[in-house]
Protein backbone atom coordinates (compact mmCIF):
# COMPACT_ATOMS: atom_id res chain seq x y z
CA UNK A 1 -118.05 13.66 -279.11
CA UNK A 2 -115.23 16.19 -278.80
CA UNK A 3 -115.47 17.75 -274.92
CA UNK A 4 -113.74 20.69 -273.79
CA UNK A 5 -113.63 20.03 -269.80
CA UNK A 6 -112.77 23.47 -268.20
CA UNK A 7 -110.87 23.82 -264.85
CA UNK A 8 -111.04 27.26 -262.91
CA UNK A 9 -109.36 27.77 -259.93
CA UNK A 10 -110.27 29.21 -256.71
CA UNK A 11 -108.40 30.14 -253.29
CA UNK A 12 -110.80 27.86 -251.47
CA UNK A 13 -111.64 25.13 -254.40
CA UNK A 14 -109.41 24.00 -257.65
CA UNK A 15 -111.37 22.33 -260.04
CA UNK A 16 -107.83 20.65 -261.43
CA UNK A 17 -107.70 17.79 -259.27
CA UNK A 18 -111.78 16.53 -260.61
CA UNK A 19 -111.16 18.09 -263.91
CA UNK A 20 -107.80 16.05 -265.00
CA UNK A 21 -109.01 13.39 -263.83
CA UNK A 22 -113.02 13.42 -264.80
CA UNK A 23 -110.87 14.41 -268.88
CA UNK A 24 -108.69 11.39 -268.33
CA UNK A 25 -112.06 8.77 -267.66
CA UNK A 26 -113.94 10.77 -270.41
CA UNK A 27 -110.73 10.15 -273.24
CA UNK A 28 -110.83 6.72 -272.25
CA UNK A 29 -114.41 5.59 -273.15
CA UNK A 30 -113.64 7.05 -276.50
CA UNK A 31 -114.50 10.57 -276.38
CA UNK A 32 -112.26 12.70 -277.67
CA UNK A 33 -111.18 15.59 -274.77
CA UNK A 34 -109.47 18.95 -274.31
CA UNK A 35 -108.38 19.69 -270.92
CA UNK A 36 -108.26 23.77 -271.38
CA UNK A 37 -108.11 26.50 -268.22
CA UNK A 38 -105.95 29.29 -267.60
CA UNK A 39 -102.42 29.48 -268.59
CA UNK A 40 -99.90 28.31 -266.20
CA UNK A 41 -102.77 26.57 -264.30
CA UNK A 42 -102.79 23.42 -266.06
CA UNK A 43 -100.69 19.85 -265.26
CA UNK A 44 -97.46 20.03 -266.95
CA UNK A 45 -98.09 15.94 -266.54
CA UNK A 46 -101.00 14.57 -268.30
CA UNK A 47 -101.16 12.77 -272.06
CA UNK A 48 -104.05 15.10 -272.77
CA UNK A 49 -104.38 17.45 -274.95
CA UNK A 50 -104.32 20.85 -273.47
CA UNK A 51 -105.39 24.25 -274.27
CA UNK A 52 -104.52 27.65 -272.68
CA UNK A 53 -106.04 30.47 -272.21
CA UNK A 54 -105.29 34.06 -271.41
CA UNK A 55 -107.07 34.70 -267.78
CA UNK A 56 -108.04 38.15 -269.06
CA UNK A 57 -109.97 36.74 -271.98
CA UNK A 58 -113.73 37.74 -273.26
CA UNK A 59 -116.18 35.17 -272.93
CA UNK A 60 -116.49 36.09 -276.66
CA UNK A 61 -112.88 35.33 -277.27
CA UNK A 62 -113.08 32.03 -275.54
CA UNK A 63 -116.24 31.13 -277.36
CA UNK A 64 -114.18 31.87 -280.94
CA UNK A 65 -111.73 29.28 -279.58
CA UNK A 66 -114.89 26.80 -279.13
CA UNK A 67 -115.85 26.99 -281.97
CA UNK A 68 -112.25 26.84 -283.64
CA UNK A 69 -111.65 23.66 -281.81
CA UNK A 70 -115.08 21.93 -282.91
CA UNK A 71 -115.79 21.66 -279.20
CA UNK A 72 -119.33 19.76 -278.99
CA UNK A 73 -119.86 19.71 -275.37
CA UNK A 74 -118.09 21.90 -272.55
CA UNK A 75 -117.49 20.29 -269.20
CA UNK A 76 -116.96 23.57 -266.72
CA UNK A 77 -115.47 23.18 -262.40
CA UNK A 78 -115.62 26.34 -261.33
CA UNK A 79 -115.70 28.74 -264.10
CA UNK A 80 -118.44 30.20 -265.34
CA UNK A 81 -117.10 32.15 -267.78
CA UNK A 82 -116.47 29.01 -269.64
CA UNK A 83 -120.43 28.42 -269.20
CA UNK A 84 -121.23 32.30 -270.66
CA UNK A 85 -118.77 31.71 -273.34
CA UNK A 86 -120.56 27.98 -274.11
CA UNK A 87 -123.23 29.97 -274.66
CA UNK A 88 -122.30 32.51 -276.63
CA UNK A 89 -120.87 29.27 -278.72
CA UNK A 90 -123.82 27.77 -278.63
CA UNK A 91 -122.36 24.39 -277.49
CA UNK A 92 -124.27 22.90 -274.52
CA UNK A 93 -122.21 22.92 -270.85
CA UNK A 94 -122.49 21.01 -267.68
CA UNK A 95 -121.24 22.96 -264.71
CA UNK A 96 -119.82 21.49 -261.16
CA UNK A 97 -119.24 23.43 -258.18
CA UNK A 98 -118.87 22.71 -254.96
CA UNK A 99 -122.20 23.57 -252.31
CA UNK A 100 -122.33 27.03 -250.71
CA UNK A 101 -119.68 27.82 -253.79
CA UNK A 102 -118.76 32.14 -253.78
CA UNK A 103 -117.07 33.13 -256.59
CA UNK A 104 -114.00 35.94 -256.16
CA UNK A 105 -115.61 37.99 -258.38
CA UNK A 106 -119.21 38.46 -258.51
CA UNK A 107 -121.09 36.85 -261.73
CA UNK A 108 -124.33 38.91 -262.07
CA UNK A 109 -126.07 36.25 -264.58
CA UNK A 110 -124.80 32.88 -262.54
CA UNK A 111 -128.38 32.11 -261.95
CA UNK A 112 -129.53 32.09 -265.99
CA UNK A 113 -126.35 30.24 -266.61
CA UNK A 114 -126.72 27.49 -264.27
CA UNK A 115 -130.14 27.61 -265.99
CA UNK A 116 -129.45 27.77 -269.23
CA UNK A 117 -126.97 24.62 -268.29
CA UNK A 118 -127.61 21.02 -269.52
CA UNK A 119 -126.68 20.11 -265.83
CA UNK A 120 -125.17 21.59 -262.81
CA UNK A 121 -123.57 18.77 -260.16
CA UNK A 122 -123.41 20.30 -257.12
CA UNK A 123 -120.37 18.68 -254.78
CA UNK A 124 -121.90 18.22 -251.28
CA UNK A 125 -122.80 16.15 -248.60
CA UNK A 126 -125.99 17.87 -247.18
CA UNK A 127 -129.63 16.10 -247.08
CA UNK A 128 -131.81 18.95 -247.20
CA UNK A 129 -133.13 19.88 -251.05
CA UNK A 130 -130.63 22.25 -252.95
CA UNK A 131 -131.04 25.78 -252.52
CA UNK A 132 -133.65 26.91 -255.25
CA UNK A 133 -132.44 30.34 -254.94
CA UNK A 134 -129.34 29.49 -256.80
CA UNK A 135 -130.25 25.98 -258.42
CA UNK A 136 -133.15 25.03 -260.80
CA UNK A 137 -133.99 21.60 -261.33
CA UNK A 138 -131.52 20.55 -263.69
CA UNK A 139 -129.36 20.18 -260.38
CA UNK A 140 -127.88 17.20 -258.92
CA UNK A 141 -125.99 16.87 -255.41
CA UNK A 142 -123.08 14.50 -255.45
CA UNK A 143 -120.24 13.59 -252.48
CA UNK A 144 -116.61 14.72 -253.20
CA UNK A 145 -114.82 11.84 -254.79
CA UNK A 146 -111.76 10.67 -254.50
CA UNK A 147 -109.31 10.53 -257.01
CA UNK A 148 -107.27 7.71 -256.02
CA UNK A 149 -104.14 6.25 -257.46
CA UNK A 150 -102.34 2.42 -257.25
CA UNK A 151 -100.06 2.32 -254.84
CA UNK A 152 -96.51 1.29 -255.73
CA UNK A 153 -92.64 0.94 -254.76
CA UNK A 154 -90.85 0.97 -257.75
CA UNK A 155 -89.62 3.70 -260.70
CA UNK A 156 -89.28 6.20 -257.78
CA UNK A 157 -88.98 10.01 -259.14
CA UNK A 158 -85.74 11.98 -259.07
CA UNK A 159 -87.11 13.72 -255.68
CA UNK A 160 -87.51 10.54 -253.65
CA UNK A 161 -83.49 10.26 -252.86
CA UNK A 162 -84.39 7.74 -249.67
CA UNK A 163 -85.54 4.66 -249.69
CA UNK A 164 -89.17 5.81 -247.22
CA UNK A 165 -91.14 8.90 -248.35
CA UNK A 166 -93.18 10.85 -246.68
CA UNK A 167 -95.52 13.12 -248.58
CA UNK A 168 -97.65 16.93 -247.93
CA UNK A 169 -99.27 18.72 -249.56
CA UNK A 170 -101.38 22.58 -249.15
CA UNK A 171 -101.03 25.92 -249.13
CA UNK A 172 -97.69 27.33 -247.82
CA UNK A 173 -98.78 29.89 -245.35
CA UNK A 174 -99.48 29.48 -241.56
CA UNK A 175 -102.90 28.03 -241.96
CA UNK A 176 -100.97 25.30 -243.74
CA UNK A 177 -99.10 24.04 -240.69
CA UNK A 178 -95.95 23.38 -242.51
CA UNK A 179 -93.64 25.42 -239.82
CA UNK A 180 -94.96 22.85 -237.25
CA UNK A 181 -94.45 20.01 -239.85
CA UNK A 182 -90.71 20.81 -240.22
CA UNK A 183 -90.26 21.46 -236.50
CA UNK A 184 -91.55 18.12 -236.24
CA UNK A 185 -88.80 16.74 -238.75
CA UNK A 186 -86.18 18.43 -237.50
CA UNK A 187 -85.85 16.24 -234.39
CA UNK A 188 -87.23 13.06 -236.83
CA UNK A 189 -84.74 13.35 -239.39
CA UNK A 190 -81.75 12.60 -236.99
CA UNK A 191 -83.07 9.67 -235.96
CA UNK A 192 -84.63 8.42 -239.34
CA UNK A 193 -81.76 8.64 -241.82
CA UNK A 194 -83.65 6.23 -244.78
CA UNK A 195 -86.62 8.36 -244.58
CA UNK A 196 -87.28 11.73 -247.08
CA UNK A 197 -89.87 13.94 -246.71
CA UNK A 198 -91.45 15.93 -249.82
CA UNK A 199 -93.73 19.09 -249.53
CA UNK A 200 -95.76 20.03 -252.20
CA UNK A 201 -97.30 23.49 -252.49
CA UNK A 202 -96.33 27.33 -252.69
CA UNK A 203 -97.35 30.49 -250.95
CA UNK A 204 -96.17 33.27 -248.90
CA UNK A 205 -94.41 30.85 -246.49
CA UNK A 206 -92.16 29.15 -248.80
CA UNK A 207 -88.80 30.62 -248.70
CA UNK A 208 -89.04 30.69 -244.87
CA UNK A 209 -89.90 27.58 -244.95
CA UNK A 210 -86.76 26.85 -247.55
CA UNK A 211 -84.54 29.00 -245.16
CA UNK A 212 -85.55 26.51 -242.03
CA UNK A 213 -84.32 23.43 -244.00
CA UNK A 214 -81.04 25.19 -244.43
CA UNK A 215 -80.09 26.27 -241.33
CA UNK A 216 -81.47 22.89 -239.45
CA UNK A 217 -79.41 20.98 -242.03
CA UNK A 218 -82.31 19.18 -243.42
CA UNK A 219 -81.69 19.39 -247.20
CA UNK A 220 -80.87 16.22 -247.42
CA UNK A 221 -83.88 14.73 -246.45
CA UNK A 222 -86.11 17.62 -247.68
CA UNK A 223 -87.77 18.76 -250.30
CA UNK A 224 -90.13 21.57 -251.30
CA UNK A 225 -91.49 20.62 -254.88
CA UNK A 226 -94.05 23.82 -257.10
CA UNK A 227 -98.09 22.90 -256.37
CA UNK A 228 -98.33 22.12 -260.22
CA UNK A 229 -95.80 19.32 -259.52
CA UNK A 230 -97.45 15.84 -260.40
CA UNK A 231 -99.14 14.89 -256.94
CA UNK A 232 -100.45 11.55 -258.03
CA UNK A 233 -96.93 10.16 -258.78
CA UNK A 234 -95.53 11.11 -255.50
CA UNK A 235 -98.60 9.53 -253.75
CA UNK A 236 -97.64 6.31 -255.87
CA UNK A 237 -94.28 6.30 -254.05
CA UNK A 238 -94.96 7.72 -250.73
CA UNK A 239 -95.10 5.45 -247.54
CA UNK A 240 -97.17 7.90 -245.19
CA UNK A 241 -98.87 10.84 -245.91
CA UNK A 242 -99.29 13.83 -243.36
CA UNK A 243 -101.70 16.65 -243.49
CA UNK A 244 -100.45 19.52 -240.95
CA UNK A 245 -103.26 22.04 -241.58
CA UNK A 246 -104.41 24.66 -238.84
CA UNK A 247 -107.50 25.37 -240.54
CA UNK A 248 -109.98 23.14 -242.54
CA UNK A 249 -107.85 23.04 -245.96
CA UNK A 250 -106.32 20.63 -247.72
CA UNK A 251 -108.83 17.75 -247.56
CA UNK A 252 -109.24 16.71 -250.94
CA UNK A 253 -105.98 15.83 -251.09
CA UNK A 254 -106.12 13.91 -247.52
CA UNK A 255 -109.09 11.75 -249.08
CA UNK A 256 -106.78 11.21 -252.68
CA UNK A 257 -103.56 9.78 -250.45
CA UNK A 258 -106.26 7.66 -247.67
CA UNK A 259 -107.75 5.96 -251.19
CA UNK A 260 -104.61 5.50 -252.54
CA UNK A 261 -104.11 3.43 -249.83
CA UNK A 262 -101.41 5.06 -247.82
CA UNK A 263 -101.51 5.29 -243.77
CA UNK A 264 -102.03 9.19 -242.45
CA UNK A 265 -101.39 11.63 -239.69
CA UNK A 266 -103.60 15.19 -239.93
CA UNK A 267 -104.62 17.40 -237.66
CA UNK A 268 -108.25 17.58 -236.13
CA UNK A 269 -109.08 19.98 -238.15
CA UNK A 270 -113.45 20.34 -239.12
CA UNK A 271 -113.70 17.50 -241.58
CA UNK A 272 -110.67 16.01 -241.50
CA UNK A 273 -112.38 13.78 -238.26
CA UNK A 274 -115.52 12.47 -240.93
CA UNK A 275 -112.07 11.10 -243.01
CA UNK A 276 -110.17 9.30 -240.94
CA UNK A 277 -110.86 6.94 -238.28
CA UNK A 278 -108.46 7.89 -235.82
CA UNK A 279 -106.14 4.71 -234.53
CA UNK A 280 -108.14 2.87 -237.91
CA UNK A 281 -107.71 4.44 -241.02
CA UNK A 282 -104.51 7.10 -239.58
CA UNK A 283 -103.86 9.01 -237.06
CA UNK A 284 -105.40 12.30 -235.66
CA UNK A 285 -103.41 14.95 -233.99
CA UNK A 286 -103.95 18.47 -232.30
CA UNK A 287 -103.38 21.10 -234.98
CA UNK A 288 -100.46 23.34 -234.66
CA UNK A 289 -99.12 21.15 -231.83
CA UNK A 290 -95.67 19.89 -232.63
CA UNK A 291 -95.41 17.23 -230.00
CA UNK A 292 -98.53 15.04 -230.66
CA UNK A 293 -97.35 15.15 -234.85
CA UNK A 294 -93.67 14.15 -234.04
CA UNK A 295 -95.65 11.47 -231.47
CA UNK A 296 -97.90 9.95 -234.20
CA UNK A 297 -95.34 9.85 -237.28
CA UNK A 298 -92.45 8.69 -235.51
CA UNK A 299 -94.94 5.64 -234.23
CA UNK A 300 -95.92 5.23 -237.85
CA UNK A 301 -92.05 5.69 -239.42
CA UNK A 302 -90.46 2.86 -236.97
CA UNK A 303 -94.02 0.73 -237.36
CA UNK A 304 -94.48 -0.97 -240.57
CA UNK A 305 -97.42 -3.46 -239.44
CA UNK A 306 -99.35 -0.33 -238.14
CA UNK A 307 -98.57 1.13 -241.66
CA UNK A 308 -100.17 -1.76 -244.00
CA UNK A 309 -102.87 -2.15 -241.09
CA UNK A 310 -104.19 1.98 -241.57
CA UNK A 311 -103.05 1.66 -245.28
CA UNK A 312 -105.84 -1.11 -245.89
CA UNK A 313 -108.45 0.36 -243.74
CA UNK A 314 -107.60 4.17 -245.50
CA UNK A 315 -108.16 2.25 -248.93
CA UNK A 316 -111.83 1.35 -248.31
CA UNK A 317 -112.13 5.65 -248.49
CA UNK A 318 -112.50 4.46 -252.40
CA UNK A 319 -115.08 2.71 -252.43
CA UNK A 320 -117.02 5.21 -249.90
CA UNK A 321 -116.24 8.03 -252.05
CA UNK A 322 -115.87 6.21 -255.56
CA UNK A 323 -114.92 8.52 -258.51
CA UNK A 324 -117.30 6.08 -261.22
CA UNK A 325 -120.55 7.80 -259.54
CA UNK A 326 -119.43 11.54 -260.49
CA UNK A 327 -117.70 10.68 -263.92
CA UNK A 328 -121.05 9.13 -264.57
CA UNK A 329 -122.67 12.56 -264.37
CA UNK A 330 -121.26 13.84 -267.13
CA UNK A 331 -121.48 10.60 -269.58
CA UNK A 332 -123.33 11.58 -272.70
CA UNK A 333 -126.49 9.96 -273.00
């Protein structure tokens, strides 16, 4: 079966990080998969094939290209134009969002589409029945998974120029936490000289953020690297992994790096605390603090037993939040 899986994008939600990954397990049970979203949006990093499309395009335009391509089934995160223009096609569509899920732009007909759908997997964690104003029974609720990676030393990529790597990643504006973050490594850096630290992520903060590393004489062991950048092999090589947010953002990717079994340090921000098990799993901090953050990664830099220990007990976040139940959704049966 020949699957078009669909990633939209969203200031609060990206369906990249499921979608490459949900395309990649789908090509490798033998379906046959294009990974397709809007131009400039997609990985610049993945075997796949891919297919752009204009972000001012018709659903009827999109559906031409459906058909063009042979596409049999449409897998859609976050887009429901992809769903209208499935339609149009004719080609049946399964839709994921995550719960409580408001689009930018209003969609007038989301409820026929999500009815119209063959399923829609809801991504949430709540107990109560789904909201039948919105969902019809062809819903299911599923937990966020995580899209973990093996952890290894070795084949390190052109940005790593030290032998330890530290690794962030989110939105580069102040809810980000990234000014505290490089406060923090200002006075770390000195100290640590084998140690390199690589932020991953744009926004409106990133050339002041560019302009700190060069006047605190940090280029060295600094890095800013474009969001589109291939996450997944920098978690492969990183040591620690710190999540600096002042607001509740950024959490998928805390729960990727915890089951890729690397040791953390984030900020208390709402739901980073029902993650990791502070002094277990990483370490929890006061968000936009600087001392408590220099505190907890200097302990973890200069402590490699404490490292493995969290790194282990992070790993079991895998098996709590295992990415075989959602790819399982959308198997064709």
């Amino acid at each position: 079966m020949k699957n078009m899986v669909f990633v939209g994008n969203h200031k609060n939600f990206s369906g990249l990080r499921l979608g490459a990954r949900l395309a990649k397990v789908l090509a490798e049970k033998g379906n046959e998969v294009v990974l397709a979203g809007v131009k400039g949006k997609l990985p610049k990093h993945t075997d796949l094939k891919t297919l752009e499309v204009s972000a001012a395009a018709k659903a009827k335009t999109l559906a031409e290209t459906m058909k063009k391509e042979n596409v049999q089934r449409v897998i859609s995160l976050v887009s429901l134009p992809a769903c209208e223009a499935a339609a149009l096609a004719g080609v049946p569509y399964i839709y994921c969002e995550p719960e409580n899920f408001k689009e930018e732009k209003t969609v007038k007909n989301k409820k026929a589409l999500l009815k119209k759908a063959q399923k829609v997997v809801v991504i949430g964690k709540g107990e109560n029945p789904l909201d039948k104003k919105i969902y019809s029974s062809n819903a299911v609720r599923t937990p966020n998974p995580a899209v973990w990676v093996e952890h290894y030393n070795y084949n390190k990529p052109a940005c790593f120029k030290k032998e330890n790597n530290i690794v962030a990643a989110g939105k580069l504006a102040k809810s980000g936490g990234f000014d505290v973050l490089l406060k923090t490594w200002a006075r770390l850096a000195p100290a640590h000289t084998t140690w390199h630290l690589t932020i991953v992520g744009d926004g409106a903060s990133k050339a002041a953020l560019k302009k700190f590393i060069e006047k605190n004489h940090l280029s060295g062991s600094t890095e800013i690297v474009p969001a589109d950048s291939d996450l997944y092999s920098l978690l492969r090589n990183a040591d620690i992994y710190v999540s600096p947010a002042r607001e509740a953002e950024g959490l998928d990717e805390l729960l990727d790096a915890m089951a890729s079994k690397l040791p953390v340090v984030a900020t208390d921000v709402p739901g980073a605390d029902e993650l990791v098990a502070n002094a277990l799993s990483g370490l929890l901090v006061n968000s936009g603090e600087e001392e408590p953050l220099t505190v907890a990664l200097d302990d973890l830099m200069v402590n490699w037993g404490k490292r493995v220990g969290m790194a282990i007990e992070a790993s079991r976040m895998k098996e709590r939040f295992p990415f075989e139940i959602f790819a399982a959704l959308f198997e064709d049966k």
